[in-house]
C-alpha atoms as a PDB file:
ATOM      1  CA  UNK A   1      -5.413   4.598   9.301  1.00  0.00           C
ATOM      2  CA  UNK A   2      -4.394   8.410   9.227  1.00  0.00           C
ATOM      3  CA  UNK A   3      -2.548   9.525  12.486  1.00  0.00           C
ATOM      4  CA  UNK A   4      -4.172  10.558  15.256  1.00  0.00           C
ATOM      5  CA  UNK A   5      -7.009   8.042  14.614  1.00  0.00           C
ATOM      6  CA  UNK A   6      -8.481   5.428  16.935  1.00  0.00           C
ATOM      7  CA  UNK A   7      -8.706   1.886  16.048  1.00  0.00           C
ATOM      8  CA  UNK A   8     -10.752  -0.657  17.987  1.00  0.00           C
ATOM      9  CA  UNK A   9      -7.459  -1.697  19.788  1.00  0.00           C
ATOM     10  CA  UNK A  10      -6.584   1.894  21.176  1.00  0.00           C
ATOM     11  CA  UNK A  11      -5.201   4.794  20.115  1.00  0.00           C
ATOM     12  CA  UNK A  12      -3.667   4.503  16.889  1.00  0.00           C
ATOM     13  CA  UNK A  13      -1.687   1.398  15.851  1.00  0.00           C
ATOM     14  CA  UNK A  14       1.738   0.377  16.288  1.00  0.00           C
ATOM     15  CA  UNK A  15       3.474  -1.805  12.648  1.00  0.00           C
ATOM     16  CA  UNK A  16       6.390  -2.063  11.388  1.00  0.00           C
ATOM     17  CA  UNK A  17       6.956  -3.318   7.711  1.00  0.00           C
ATOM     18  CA  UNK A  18      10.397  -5.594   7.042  1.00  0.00           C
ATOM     19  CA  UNK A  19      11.111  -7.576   4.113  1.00  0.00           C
ATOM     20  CA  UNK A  20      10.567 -10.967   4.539  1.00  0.00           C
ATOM     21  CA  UNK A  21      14.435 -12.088   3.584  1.00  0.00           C
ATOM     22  CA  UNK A  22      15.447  -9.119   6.289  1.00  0.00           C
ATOM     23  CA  UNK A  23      18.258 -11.482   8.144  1.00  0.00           C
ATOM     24  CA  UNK A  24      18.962  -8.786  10.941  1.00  0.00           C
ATOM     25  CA  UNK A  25      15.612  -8.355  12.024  1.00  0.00           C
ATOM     26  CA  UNK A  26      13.549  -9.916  14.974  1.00  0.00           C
ATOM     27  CA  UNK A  27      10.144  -9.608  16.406  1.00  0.00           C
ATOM     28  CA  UNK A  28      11.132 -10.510  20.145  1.00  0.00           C
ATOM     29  CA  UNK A  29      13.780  -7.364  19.798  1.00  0.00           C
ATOM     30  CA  UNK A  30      11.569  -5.089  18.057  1.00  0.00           C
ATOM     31  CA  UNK A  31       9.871  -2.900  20.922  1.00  0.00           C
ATOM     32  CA  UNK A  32       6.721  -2.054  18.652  1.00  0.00           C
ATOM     33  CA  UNK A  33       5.595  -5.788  18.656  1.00  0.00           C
ATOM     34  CA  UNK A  34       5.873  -5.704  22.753  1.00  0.00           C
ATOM     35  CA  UNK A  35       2.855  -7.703  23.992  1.00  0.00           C
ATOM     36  CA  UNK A  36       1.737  -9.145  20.708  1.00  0.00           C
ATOM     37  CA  UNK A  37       1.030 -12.836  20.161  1.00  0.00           C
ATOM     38  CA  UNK A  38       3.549 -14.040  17.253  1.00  0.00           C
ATOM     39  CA  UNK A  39       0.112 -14.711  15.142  1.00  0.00           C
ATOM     40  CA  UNK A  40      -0.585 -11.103  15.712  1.00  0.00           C
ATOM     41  CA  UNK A  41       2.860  -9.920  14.756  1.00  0.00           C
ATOM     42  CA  UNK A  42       3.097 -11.262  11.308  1.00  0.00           C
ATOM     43  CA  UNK A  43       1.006 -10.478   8.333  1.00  0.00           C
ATOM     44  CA  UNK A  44       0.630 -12.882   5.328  1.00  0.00           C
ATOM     45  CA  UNK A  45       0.520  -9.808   2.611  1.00  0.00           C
ATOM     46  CA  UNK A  46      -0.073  -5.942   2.801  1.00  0.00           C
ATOM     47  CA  UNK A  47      -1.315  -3.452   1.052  1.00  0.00           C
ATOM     48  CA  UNK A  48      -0.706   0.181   1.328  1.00  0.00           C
ATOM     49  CA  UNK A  49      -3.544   2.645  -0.445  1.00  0.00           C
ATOM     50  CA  UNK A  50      -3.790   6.240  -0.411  1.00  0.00           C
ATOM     51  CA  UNK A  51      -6.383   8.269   1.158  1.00  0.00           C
ATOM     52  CA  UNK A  52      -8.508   7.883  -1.521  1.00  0.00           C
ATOM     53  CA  UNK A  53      -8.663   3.877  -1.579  1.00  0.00           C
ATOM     54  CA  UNK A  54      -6.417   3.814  -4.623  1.00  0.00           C
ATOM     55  CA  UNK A  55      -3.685   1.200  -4.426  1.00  0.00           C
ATOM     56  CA  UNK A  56      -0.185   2.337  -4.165  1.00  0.00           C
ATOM     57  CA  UNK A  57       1.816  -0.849  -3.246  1.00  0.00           C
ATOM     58  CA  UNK A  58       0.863  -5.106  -2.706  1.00  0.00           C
ATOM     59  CA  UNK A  59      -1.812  -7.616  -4.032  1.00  0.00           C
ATOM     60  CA  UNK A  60      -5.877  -6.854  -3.791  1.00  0.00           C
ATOM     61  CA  UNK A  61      -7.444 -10.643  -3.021  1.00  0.00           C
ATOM     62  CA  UNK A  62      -9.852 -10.251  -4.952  1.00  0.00           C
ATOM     63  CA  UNK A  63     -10.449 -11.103  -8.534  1.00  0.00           C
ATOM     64  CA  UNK A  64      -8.733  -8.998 -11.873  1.00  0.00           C
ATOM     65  CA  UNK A  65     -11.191  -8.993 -13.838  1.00  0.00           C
ATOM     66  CA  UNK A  66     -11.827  -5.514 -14.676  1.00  0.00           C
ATOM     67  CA  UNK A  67     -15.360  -3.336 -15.442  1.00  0.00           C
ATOM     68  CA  UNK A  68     -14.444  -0.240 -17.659  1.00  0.00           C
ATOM     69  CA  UNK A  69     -15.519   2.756 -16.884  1.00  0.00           C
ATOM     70  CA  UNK A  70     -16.349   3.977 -20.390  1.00  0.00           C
ATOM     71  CA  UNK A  71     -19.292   1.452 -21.007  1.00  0.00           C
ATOM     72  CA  UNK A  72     -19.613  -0.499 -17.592  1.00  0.00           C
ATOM     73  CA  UNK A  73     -20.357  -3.187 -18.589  1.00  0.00           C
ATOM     74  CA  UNK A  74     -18.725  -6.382 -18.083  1.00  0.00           C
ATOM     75  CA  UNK A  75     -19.540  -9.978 -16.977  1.00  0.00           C
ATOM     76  CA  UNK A  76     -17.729 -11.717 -14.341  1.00  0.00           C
ATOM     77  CA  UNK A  77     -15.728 -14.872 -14.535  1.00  0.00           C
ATOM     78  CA  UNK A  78     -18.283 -17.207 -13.402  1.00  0.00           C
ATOM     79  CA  UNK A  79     -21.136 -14.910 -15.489  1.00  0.00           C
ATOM     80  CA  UNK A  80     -23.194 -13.859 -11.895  1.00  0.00           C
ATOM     81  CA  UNK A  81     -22.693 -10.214 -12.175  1.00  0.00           C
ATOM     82  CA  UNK A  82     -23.562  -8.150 -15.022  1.00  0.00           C
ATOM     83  CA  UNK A  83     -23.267  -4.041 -15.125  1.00  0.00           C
ATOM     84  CA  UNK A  84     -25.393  -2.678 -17.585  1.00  0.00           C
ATOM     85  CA  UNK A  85     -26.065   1.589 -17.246  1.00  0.00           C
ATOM     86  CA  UNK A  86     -28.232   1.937 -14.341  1.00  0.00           C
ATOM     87  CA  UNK A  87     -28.487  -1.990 -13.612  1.00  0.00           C
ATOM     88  CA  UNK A  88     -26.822  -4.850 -11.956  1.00  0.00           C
ATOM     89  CA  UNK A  89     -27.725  -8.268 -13.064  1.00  0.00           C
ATOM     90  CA  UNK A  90     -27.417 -11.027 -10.994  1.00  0.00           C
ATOM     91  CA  UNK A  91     -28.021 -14.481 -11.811  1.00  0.00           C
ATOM     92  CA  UNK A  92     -27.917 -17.250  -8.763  1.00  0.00           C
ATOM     93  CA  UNK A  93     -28.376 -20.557  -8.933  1.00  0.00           C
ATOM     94  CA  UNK A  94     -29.945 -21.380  -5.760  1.00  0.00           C
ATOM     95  CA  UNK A  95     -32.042 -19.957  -3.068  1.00  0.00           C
ATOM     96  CA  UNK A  96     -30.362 -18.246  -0.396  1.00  0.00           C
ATOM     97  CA  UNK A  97     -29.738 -15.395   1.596  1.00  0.00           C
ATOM     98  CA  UNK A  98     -27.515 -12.980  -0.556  1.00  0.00           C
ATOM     99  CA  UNK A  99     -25.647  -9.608  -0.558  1.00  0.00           C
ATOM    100  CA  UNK A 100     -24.487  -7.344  -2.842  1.00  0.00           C
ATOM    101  CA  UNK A 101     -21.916  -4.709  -1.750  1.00  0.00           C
ATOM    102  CA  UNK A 102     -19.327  -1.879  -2.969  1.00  0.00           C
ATOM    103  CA  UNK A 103     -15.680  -2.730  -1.215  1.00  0.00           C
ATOM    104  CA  UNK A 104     -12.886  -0.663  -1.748  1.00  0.00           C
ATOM    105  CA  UNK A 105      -9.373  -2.559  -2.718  1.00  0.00           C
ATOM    106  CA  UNK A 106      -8.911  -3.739   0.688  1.00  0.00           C
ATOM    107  CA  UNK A 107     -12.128  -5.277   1.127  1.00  0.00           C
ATOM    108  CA  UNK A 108     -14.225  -3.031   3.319  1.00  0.00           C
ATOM    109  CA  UNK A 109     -17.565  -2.356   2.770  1.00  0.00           C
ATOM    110  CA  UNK A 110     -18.730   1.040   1.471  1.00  0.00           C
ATOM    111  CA  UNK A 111     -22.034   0.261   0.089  1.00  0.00           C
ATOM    112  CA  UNK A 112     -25.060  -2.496   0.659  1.00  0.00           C
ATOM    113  CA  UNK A 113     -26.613  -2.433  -2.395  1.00  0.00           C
ATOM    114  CA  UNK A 114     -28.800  -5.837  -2.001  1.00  0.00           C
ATOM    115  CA  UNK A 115     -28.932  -7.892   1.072  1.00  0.00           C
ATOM    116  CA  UNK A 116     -31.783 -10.380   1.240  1.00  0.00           C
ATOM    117  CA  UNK A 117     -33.084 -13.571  -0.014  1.00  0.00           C
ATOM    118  CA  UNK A 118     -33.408 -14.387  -3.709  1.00  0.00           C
ATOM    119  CA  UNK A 119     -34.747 -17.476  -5.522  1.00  0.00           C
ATOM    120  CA  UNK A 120     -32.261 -19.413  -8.230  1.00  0.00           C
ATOM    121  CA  UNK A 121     -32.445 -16.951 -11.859  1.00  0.00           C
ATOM    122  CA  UNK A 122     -31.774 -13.483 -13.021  1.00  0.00           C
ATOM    123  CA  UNK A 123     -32.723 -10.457 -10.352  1.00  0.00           C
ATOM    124  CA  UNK A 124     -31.900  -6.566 -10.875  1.00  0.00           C
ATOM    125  CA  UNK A 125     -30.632  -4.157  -8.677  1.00  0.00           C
ATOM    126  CA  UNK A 126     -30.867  -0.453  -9.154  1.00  0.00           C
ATOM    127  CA  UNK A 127     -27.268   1.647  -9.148  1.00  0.00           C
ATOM    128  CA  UNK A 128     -29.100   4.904 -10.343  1.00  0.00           C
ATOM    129  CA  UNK A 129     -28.018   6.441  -7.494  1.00  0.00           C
ATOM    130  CA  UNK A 130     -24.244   4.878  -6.557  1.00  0.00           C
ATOM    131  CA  UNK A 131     -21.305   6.260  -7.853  1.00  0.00           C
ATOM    132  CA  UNK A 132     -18.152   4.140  -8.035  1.00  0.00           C
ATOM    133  CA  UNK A 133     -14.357   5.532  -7.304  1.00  0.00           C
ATOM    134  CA  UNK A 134     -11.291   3.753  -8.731  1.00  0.00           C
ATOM    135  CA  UNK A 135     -10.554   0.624  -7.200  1.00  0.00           C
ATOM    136  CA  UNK A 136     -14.308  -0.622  -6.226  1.00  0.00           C
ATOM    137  CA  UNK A 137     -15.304  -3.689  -6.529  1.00  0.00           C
ATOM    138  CA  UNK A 138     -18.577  -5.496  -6.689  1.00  0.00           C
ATOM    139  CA  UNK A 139     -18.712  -8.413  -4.382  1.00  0.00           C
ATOM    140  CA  UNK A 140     -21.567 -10.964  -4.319  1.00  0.00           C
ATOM    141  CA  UNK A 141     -21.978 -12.863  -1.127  1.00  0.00           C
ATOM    142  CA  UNK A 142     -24.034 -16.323  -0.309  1.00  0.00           C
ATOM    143  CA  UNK A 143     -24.508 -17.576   3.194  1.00  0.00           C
ATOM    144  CA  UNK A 144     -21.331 -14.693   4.425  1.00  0.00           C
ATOM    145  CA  UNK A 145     -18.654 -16.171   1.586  1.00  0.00           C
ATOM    146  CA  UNK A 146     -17.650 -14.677  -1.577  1.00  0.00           C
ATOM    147  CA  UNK A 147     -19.102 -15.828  -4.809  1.00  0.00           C
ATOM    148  CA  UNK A 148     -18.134 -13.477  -7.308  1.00  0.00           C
ATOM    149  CA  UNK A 149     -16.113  -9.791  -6.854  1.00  0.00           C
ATOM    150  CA  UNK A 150     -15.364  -7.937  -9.983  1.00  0.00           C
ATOM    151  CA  UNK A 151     -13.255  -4.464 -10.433  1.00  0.00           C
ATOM    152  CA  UNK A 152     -14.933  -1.323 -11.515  1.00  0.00           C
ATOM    153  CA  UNK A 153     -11.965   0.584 -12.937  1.00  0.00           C
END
């Protein structure tokens, strides 16, 4: 969040990052943390990215398998998600309702480019149009969970 921005709890947002081995530091002392349920005050990992979604410090949870840029082309771990030019390949294995989205390295959404039903095989989805930024990923959603996510470097 950039200063001066709202968030959906308020005007801006109050954190605080410590070390997790920091001895001398405590959440009931800490002012910023003044109303928040301990489940609210303590994050299981971070990640800090600059303004352009590019990822300067922590872990992405999402897989590292990688697409390069020169050829884009790559296959996922699991083989569901195929970049080839101007084409994404998806093959499912069941009927269901399914998405198909650009996230940038912290998960959030920046593109729908498929959500619908599809029948088990091979389906195609147009990316003419899209252009990918460092540190996208493709993520291919069943039924709202994550089947496959792959990195577009």
């Amino acid at each position: 969040m950039n200063s001066g921005e709202k968030s959906d709890f308020g005007n801006g947002v109050k954190f605080a990052l410590h070390h997790s081995d920091e001895q001398n530091w405590n959440v009931a002392d800490d002012p910023s943390h003044y109303g928040l349920t301990h489940e609210m005050s303590q994050a299981d990992s971070i990640v800090v990215l600059d303004l352009s979604g590019s990822l300067l410090w922590g872990a992405i949870p999402l897989s590292s398998t990688v697409m390069p840029k020169n050829n884009r082309k790559a296959v996922a771990t699991n083989g569901s998600i195929t970049i080839d030019g101007d084409q994404v390949l998806v093959a499912v294995n069941e009927s269901a309702y399914y998405t198909l989205q650009v996230v940038d390295a912290s998960g959030i959404p920046l593109q729908t480019l498929f959500k619908g039903a599809w029948n088990d095989g091979e389906h195609y989805v147009s990316i003419k149009n899209v252009t990918f930024a460092p540190n996208n990923y493709l993520v291919l959603g069943r039924n709202g969970n994550i089947l496959n996510k792959v990195k577009i470097e």
